[in-house]
N, C-alpha and C. Protein backbone atom coordinates (compact mmCIF):
# COMPACT_ATOMS: atom_id res chain seq x y z
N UNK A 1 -19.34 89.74 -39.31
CA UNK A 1 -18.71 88.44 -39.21
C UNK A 1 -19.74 87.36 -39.50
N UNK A 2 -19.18 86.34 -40.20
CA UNK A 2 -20.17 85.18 -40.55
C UNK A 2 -20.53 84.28 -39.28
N UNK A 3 -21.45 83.76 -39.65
CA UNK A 3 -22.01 83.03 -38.23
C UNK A 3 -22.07 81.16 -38.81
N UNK A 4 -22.05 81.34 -40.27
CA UNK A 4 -21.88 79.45 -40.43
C UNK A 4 -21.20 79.73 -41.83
N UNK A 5 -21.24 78.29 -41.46
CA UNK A 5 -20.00 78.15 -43.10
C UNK A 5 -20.47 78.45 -44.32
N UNK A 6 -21.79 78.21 -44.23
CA UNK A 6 -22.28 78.72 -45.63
C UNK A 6 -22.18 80.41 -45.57
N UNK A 7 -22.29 80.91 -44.71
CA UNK A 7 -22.42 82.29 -44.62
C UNK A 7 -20.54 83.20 -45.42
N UNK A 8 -19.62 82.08 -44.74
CA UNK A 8 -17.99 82.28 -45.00
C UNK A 8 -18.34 82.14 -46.04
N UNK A 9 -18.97 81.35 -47.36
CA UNK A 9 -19.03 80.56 -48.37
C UNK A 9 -19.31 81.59 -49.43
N UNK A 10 -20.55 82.56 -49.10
CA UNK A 10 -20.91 83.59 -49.53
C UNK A 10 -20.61 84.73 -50.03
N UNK A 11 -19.42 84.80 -48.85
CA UNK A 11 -18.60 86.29 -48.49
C UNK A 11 -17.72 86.20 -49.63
N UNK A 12 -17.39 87.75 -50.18
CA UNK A 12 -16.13 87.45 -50.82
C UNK A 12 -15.42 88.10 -49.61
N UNK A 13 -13.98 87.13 -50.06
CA UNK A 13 -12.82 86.79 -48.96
C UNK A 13 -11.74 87.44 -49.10
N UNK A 14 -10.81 87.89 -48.14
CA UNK A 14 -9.44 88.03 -48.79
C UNK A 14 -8.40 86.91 -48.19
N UNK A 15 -7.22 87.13 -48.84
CA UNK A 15 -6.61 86.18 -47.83
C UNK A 15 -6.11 86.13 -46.13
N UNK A 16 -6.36 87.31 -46.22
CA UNK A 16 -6.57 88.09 -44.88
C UNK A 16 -7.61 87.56 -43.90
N UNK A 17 -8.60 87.31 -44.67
CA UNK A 17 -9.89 86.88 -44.22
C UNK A 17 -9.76 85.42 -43.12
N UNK A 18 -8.60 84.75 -43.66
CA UNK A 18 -8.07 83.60 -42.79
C UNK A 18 -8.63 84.06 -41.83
N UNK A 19 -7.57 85.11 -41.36
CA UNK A 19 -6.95 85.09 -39.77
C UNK A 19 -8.61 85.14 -39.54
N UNK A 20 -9.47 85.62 -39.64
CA UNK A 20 -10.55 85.61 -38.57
C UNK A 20 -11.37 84.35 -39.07
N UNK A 21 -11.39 84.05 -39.88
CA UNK A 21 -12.10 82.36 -40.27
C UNK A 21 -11.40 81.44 -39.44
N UNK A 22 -10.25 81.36 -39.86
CA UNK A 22 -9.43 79.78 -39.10
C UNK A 22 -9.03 80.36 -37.52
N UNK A 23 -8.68 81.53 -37.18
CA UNK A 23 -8.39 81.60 -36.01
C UNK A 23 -8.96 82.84 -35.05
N UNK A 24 -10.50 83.13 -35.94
CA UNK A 24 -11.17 84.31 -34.67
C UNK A 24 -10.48 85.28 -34.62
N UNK A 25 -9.31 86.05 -35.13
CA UNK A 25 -8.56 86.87 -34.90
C UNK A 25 -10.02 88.08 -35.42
N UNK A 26 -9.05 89.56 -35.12
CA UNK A 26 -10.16 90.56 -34.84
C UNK A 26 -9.31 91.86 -35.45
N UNK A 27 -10.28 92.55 -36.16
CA UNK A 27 -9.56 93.42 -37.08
C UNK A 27 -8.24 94.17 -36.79
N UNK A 28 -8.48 94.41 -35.57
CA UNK A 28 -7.36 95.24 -34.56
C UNK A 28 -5.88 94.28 -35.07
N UNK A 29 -6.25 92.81 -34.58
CA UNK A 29 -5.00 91.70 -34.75
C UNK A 29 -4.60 91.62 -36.15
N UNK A 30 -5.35 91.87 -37.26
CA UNK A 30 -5.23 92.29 -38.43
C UNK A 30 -4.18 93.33 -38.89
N UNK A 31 -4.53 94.29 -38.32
CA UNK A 31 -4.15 95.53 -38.54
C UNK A 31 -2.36 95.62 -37.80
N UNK A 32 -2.24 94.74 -36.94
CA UNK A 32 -0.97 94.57 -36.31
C UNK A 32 -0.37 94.03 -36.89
N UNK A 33 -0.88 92.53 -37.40
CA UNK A 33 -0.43 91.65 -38.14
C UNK A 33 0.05 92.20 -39.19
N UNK A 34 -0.41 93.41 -40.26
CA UNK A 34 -0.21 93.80 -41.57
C UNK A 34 1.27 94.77 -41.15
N UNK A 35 1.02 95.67 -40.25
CA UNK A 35 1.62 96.44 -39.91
C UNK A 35 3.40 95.67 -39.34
N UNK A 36 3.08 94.67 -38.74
CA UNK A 36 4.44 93.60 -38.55
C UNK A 36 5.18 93.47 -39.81
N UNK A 37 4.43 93.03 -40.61
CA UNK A 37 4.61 92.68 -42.05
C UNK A 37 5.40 93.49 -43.18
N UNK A 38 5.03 94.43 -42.75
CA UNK A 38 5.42 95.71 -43.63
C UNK A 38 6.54 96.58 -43.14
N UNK A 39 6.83 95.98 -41.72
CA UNK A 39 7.98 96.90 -41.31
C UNK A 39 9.78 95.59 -41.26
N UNK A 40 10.35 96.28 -41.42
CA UNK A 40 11.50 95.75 -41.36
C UNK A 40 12.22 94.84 -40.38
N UNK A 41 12.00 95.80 -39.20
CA UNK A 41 12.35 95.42 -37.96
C UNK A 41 11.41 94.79 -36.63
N UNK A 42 11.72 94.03 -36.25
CA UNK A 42 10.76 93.52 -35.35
C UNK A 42 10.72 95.11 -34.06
N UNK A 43 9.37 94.95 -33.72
CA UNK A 43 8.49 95.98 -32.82
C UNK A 43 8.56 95.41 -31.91
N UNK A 44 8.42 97.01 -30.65
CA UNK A 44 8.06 96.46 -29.37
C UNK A 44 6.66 96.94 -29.00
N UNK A 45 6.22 96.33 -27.55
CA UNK A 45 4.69 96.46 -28.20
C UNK A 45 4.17 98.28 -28.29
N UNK A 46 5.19 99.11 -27.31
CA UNK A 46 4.88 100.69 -27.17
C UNK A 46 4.95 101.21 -28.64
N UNK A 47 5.94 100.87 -29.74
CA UNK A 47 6.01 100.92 -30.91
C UNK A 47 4.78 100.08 -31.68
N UNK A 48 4.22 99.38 -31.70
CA UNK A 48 3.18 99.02 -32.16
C UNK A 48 1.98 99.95 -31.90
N UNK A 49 1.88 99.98 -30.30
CA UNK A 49 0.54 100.68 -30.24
C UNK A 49 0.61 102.48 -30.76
N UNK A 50 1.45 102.73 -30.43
CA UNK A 50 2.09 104.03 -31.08
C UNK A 50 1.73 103.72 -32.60
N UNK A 51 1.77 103.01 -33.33
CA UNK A 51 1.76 102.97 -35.29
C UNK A 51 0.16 103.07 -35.35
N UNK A 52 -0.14 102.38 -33.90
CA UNK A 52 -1.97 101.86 -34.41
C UNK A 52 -2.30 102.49 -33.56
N UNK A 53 -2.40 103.21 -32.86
CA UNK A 53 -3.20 104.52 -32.18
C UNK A 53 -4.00 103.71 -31.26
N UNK A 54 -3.34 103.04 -30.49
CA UNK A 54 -4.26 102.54 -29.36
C UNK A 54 -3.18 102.40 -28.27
N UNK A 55 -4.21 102.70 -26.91
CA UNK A 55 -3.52 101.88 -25.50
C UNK A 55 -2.73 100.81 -25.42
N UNK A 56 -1.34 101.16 -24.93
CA UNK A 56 -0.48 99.99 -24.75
C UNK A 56 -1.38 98.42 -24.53
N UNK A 57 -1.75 98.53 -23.58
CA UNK A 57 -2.41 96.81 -22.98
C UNK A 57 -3.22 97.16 -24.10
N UNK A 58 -4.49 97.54 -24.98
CA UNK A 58 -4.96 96.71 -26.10
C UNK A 58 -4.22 96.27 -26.93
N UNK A 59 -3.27 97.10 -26.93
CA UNK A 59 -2.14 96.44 -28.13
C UNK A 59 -1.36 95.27 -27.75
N UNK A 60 -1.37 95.40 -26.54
CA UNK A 60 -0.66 94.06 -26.02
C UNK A 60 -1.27 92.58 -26.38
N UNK A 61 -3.14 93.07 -25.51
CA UNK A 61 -3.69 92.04 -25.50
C UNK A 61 -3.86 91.09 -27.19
N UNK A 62 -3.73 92.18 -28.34
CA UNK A 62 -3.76 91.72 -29.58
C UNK A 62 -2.47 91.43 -29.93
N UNK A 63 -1.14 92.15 -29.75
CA UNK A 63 -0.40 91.09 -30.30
C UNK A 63 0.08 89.70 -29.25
N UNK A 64 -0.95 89.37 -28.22
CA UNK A 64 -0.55 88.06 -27.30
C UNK A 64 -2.10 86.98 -28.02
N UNK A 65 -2.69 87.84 -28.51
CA UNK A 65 -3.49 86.70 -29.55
C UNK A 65 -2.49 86.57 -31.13
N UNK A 66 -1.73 87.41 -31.45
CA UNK A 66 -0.93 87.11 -32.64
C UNK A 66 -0.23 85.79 -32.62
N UNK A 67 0.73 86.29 -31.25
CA UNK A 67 1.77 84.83 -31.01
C UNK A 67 0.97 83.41 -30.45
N UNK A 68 -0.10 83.91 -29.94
CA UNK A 68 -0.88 82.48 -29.20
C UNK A 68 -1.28 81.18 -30.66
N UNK A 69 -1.77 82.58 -31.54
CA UNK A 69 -2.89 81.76 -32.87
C UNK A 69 -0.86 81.30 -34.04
N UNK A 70 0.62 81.97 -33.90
CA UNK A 70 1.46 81.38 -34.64
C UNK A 70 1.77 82.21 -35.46
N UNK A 71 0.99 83.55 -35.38
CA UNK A 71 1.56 84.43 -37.00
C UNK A 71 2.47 85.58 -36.60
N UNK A 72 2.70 85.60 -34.84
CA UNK A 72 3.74 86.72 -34.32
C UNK A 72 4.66 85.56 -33.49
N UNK A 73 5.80 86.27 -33.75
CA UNK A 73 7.18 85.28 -32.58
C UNK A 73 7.54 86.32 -31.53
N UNK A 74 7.83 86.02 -30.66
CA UNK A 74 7.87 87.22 -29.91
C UNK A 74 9.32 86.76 -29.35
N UNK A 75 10.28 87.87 -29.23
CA UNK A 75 11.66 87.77 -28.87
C UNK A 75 12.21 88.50 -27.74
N UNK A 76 13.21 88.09 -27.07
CA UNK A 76 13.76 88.63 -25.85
C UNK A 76 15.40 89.54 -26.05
N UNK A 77 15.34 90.84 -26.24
CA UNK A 77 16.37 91.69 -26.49
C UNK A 77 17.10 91.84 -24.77
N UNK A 78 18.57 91.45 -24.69
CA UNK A 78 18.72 91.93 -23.48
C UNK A 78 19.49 93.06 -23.63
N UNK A 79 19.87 93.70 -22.51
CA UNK A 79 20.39 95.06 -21.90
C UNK A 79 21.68 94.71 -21.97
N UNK A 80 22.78 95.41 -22.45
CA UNK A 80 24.00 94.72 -21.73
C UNK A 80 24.31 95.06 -20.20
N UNK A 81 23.48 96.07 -19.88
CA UNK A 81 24.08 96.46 -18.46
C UNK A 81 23.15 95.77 -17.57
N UNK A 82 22.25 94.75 -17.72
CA UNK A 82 20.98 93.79 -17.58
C UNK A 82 19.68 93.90 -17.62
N UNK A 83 18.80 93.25 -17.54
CA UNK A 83 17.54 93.62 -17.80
C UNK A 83 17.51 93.45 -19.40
N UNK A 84 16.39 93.18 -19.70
CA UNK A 84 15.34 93.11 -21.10
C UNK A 84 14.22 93.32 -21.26
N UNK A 85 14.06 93.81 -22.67
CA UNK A 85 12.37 93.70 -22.96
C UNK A 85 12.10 92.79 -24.52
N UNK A 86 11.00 92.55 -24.92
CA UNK A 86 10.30 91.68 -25.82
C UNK A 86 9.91 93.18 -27.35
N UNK A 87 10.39 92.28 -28.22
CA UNK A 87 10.30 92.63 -29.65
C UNK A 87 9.28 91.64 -30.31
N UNK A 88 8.50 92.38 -31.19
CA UNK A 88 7.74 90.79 -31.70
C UNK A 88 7.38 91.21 -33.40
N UNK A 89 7.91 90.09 -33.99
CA UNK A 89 8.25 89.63 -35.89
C UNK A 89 6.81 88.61 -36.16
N UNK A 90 6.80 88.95 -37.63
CA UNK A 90 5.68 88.11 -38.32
C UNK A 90 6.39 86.67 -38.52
N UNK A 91 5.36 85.54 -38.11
CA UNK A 91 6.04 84.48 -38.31
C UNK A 91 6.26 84.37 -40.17
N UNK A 92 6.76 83.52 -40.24
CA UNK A 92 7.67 83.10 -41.80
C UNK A 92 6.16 82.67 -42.69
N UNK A 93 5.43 83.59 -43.61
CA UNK A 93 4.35 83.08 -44.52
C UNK A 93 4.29 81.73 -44.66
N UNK A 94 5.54 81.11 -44.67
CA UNK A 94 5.15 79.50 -45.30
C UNK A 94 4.62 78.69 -44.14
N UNK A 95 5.32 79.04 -43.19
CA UNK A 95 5.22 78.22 -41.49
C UNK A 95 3.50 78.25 -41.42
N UNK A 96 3.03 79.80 -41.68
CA UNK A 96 1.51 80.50 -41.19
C UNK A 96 0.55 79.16 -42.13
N UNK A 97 1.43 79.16 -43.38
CA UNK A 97 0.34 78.71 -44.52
C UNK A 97 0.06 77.22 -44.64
N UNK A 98 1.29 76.35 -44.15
CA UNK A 98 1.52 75.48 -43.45
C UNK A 98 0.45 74.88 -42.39
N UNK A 99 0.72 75.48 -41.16
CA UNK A 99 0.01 75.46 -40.24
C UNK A 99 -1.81 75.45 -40.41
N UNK A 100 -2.31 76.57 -41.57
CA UNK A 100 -3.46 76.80 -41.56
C UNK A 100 -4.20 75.29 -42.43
N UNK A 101 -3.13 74.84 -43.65
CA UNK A 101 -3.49 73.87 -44.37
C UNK A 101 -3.67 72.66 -43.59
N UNK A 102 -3.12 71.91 -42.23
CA UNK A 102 -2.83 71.31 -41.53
C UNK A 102 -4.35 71.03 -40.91
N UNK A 103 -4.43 72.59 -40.46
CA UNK A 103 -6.30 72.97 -39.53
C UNK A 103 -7.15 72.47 -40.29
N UNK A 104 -6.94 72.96 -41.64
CA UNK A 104 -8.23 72.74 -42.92
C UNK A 104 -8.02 71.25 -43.08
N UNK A 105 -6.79 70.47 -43.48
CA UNK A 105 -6.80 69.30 -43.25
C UNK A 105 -8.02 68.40 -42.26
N UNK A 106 -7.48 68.46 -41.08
CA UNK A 106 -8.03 67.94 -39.62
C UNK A 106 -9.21 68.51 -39.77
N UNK A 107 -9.78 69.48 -39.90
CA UNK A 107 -11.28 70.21 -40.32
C UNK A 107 -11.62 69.48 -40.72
N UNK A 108 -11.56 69.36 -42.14
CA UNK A 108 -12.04 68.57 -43.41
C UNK A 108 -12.63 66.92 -42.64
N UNK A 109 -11.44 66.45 -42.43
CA UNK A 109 -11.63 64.79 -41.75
C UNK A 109 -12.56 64.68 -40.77
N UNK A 110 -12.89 65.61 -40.02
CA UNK A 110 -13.59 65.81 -38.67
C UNK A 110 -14.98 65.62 -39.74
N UNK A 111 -14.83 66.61 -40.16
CA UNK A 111 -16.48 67.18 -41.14
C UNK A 111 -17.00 66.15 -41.56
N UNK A 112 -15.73 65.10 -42.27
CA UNK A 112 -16.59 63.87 -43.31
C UNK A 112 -16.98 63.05 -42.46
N UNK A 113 -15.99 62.55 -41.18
CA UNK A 113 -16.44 61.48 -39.89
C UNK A 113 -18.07 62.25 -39.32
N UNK A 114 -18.69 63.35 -39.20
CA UNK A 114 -19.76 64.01 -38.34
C UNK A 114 -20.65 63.88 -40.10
N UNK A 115 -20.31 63.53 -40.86
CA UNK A 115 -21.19 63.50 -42.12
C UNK A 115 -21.74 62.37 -42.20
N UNK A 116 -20.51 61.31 -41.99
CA UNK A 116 -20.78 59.73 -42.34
C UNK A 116 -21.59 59.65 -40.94
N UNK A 117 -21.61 59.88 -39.68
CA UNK A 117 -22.30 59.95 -38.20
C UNK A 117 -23.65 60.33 -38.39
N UNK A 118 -24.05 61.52 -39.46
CA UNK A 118 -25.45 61.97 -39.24
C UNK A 118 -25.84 60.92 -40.78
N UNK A 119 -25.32 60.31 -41.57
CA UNK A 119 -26.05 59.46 -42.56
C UNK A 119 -26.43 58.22 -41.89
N UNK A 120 -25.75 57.90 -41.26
CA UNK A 120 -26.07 56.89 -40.71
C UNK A 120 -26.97 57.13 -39.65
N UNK A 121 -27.20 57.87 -38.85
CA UNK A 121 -27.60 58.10 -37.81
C UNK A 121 -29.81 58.48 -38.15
N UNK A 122 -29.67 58.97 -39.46
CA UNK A 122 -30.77 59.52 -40.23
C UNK A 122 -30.96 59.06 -41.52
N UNK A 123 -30.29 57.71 -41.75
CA UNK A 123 -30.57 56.89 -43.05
C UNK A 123 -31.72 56.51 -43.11
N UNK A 124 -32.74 56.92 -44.18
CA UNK A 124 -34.24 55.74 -43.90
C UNK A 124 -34.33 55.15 -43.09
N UNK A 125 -35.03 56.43 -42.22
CA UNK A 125 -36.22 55.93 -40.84
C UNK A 125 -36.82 54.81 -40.35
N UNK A 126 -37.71 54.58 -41.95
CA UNK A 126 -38.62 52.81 -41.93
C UNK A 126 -37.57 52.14 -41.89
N UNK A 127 -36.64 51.80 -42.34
CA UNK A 127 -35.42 50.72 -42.25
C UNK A 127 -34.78 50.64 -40.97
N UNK A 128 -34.49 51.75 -40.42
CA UNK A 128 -33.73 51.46 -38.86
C UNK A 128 -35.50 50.62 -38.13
N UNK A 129 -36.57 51.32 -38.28
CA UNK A 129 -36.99 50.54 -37.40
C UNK A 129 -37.75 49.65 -37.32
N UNK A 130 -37.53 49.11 -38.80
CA UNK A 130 -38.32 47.61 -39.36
C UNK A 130 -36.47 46.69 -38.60
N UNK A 131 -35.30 47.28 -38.73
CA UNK A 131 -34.10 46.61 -38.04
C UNK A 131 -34.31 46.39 -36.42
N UNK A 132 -35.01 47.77 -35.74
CA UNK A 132 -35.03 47.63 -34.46
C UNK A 132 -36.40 46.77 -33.84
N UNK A 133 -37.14 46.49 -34.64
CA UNK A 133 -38.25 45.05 -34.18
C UNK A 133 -37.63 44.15 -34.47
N UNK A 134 -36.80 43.81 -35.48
CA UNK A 134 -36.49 42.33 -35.28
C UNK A 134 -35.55 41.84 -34.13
């Protein structure tokens, strides 16, 4: 995993590569995420961890980072005789792509305001402090 932006900059990427750039996600959440994707029907999480060969609660704990970060919806099936349990679907590509352009947006603006902050802040030295004697 990259440790600075130049390092992301370097890497070749996939588009996949998002999920852990813009939102820390972790190969495991990857691997759920793809696996959501590719199946028809929305999963429950025993059916998930069952496809991906892991312990219920890890599988849990990754698809409750899916729905937290926006790219899993998670749904409530009831019983007719009562009682329910939770199914969980890939959110809609455009919503995901949406959302991520939005981050990079607000990123971006943050970056140029902490750009224009350190030019100014480290503009010719002799000048700030031939300004700060007078």
């Amino acid at each position: 995993m990259a440790n600075s932006m130049s390092e992301y900059l370097k890497q070749d990427m996939e588009c996949e590569g998002l999920l852990e750039c813009i939102h820390g996600l972790k190969e495991l959440d990857k691997e759920i995420f793809q696996l959501l994707t590719e199946t028809a029907e929305p999963m429950t999480v025993d059916e998930i961890a069952d496809a991906v060969d892991r312990e219920r609660s890890t599988a849990y704990r990754s698809v409750q980072r899916l729905v937290q970060s926006g790219f899993v919806q998670k749904e409530q099936v009831n019983y007719d005789q009562g009682g329910y349990y939770h199914v969980f679907r890939p959110t809609d590509p455009d919503e995901i792509a949406d959302d991520m352009q939005r981050m990079l947006n607000d990123w971006y603006a943050k970056m140029g305001n902490l750009i224009g902050e350190f030019r100014e802040k480290y503009d010719d030295p002799a000048e700030q402090a031939a300004v700060a004697e007078n």
